[in-house]
N, C-alpha and C. Protein backbone atom coordinates (compact mmCIF):
# COMPACT_ATOMS: atom_id res chain seq x y z
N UNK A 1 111.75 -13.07 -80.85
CA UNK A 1 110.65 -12.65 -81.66
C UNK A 1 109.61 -11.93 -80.78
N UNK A 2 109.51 -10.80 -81.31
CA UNK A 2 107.93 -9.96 -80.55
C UNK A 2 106.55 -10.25 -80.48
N UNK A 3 106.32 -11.10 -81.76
CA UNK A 3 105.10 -11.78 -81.91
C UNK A 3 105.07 -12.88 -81.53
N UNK A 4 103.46 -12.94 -80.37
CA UNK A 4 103.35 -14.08 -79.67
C UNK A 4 102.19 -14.68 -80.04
N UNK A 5 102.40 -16.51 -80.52
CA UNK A 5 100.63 -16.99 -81.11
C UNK A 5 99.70 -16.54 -79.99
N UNK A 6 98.38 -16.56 -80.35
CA UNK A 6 97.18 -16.26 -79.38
C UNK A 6 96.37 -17.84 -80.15
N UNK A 7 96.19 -18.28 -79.05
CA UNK A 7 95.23 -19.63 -79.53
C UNK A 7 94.02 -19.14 -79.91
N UNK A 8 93.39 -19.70 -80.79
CA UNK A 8 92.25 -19.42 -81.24
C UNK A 8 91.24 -20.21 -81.28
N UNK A 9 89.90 -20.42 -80.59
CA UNK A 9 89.32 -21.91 -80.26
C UNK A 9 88.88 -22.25 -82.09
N UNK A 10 88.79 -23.38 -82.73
CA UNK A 10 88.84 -23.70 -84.18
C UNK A 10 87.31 -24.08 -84.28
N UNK A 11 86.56 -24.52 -83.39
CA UNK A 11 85.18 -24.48 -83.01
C UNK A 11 84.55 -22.99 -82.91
N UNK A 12 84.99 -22.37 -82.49
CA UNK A 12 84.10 -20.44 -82.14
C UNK A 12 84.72 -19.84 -83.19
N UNK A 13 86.28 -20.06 -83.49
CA UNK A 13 86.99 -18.89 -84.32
C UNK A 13 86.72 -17.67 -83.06
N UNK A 14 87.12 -17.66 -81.57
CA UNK A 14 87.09 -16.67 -80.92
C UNK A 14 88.27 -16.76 -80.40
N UNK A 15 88.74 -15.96 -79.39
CA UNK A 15 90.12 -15.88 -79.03
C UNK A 15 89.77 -15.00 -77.75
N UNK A 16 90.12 -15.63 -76.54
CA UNK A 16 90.07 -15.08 -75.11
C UNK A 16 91.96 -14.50 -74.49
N UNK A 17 91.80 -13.04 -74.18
CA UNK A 17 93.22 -12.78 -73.23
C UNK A 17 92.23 -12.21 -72.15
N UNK A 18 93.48 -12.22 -71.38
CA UNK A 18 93.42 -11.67 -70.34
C UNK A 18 94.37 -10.47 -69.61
N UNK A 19 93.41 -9.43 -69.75
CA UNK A 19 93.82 -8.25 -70.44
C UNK A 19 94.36 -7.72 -68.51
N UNK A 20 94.21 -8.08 -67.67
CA UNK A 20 94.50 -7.77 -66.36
C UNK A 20 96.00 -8.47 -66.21
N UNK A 21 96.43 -9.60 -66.64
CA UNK A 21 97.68 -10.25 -66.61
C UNK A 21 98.72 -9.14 -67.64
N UNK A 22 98.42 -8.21 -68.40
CA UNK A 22 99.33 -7.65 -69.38
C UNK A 22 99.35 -6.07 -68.90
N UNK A 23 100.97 -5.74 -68.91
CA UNK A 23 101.37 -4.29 -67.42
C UNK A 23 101.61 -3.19 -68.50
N UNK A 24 101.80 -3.81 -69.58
CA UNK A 24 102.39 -2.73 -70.98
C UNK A 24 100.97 -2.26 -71.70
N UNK A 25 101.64 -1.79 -73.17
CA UNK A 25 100.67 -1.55 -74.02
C UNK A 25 101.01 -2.61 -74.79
N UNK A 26 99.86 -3.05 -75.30
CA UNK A 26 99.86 -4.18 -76.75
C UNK A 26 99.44 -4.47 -77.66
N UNK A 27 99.21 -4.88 -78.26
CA UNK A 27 98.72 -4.59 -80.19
C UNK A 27 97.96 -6.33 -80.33
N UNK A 28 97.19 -6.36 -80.98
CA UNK A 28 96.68 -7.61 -81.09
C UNK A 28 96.58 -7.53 -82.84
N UNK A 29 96.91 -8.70 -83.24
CA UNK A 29 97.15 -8.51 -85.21
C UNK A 29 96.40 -9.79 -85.81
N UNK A 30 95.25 -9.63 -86.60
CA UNK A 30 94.49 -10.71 -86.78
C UNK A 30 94.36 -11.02 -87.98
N UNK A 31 94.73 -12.20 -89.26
CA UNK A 31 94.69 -11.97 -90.23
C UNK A 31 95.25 -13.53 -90.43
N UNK A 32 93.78 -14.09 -91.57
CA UNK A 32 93.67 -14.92 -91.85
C UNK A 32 93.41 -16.46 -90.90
N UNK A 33 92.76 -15.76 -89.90
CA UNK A 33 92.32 -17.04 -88.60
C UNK A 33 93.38 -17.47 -87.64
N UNK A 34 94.40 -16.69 -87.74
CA UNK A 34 95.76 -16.25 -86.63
C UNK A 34 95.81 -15.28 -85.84
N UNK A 35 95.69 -15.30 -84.69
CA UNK A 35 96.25 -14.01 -84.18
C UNK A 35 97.44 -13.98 -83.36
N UNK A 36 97.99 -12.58 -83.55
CA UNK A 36 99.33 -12.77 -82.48
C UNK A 36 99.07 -11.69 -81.47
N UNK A 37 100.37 -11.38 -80.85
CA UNK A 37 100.14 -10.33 -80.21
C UNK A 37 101.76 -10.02 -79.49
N UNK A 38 101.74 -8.37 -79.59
CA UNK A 38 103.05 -7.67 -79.40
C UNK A 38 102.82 -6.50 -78.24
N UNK A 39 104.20 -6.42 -77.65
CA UNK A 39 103.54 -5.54 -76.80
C UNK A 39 104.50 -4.07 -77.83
N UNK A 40 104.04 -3.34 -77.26
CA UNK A 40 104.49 -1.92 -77.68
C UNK A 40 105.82 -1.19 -77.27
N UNK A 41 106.40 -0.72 -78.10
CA UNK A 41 107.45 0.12 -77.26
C UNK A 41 107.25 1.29 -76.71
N UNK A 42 108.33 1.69 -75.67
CA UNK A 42 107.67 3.00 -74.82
C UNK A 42 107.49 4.06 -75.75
N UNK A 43 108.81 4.04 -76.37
CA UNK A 43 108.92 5.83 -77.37
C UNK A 43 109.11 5.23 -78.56
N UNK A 44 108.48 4.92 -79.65
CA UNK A 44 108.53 4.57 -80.90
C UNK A 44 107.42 4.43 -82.01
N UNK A 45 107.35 3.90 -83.41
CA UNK A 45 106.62 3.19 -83.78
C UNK A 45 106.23 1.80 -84.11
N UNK A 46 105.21 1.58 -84.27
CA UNK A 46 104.73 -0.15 -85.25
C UNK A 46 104.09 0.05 -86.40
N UNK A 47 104.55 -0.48 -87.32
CA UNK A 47 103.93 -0.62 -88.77
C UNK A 47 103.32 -1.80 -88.94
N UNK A 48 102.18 -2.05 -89.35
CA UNK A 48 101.65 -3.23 -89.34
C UNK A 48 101.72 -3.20 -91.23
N UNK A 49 102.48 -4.09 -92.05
CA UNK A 49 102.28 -4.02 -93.54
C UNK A 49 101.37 -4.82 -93.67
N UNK A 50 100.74 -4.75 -94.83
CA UNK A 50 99.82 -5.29 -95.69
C UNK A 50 100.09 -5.69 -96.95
N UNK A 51 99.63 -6.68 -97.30
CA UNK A 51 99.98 -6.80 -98.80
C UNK A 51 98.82 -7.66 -99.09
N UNK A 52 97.94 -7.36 -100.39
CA UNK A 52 97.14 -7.92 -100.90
C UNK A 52 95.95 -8.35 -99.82
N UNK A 53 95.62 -7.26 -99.13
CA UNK A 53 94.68 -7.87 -97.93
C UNK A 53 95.59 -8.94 -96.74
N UNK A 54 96.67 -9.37 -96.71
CA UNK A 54 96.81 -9.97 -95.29
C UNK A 54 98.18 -9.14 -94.89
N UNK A 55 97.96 -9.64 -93.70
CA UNK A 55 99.22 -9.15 -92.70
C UNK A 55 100.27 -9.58 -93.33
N UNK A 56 101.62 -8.95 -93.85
CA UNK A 56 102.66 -9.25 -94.26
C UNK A 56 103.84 -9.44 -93.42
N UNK A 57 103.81 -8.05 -92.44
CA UNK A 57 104.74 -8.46 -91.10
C UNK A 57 105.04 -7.10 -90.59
N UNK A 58 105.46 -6.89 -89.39
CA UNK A 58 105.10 -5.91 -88.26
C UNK A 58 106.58 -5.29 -88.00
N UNK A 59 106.87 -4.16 -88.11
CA UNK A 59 107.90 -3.10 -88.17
C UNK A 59 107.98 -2.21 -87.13
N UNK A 60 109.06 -2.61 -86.54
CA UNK A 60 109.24 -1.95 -84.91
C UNK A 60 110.54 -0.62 -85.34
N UNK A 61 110.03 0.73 -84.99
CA UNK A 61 111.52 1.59 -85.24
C UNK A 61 110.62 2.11 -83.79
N UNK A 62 112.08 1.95 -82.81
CA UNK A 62 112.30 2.49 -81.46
C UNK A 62 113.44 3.60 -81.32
N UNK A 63 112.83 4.57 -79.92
CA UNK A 63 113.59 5.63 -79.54
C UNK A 63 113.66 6.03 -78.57
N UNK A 64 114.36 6.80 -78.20
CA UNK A 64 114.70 7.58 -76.69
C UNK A 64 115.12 8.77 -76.71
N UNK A 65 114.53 9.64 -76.26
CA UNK A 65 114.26 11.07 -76.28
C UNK A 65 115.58 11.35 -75.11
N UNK A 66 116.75 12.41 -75.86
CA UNK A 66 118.04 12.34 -74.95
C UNK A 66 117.47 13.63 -73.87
């Protein structure tokens, strides 16, 4: 699975990374007091769906340029 939980303190409702530990690109997805987080592909897209206001689920189409 690409999506990784991000703890979220339940006292702040804040959420700390650490953005020097991560070598890629990455997407952070927040919806409904969850967050996750994905890293990106080199040559492709991400669809983040929606439905009715929340995150429904995250759509990876990858490629490579011959």
């Amino acid at each position: 699975m690409r999506l990784k939980d991000i703890k979220v303190d339940p006292k702040t409702m804040k959420l700390e990374i650490d953005i020097m530990n991560k070598k890629d690109n990455f997407a952070i997805v927040v919806s409904e007091g969850r967050a996750k987080i994905a890293e990106l592909p080199q040559h492709g897209e991400t669809k983040i769906i929606t439905h009715q206001g929340k995150v429904k689920r995250v759509k990876w189409d990858e490629g490579e340029e011959f």
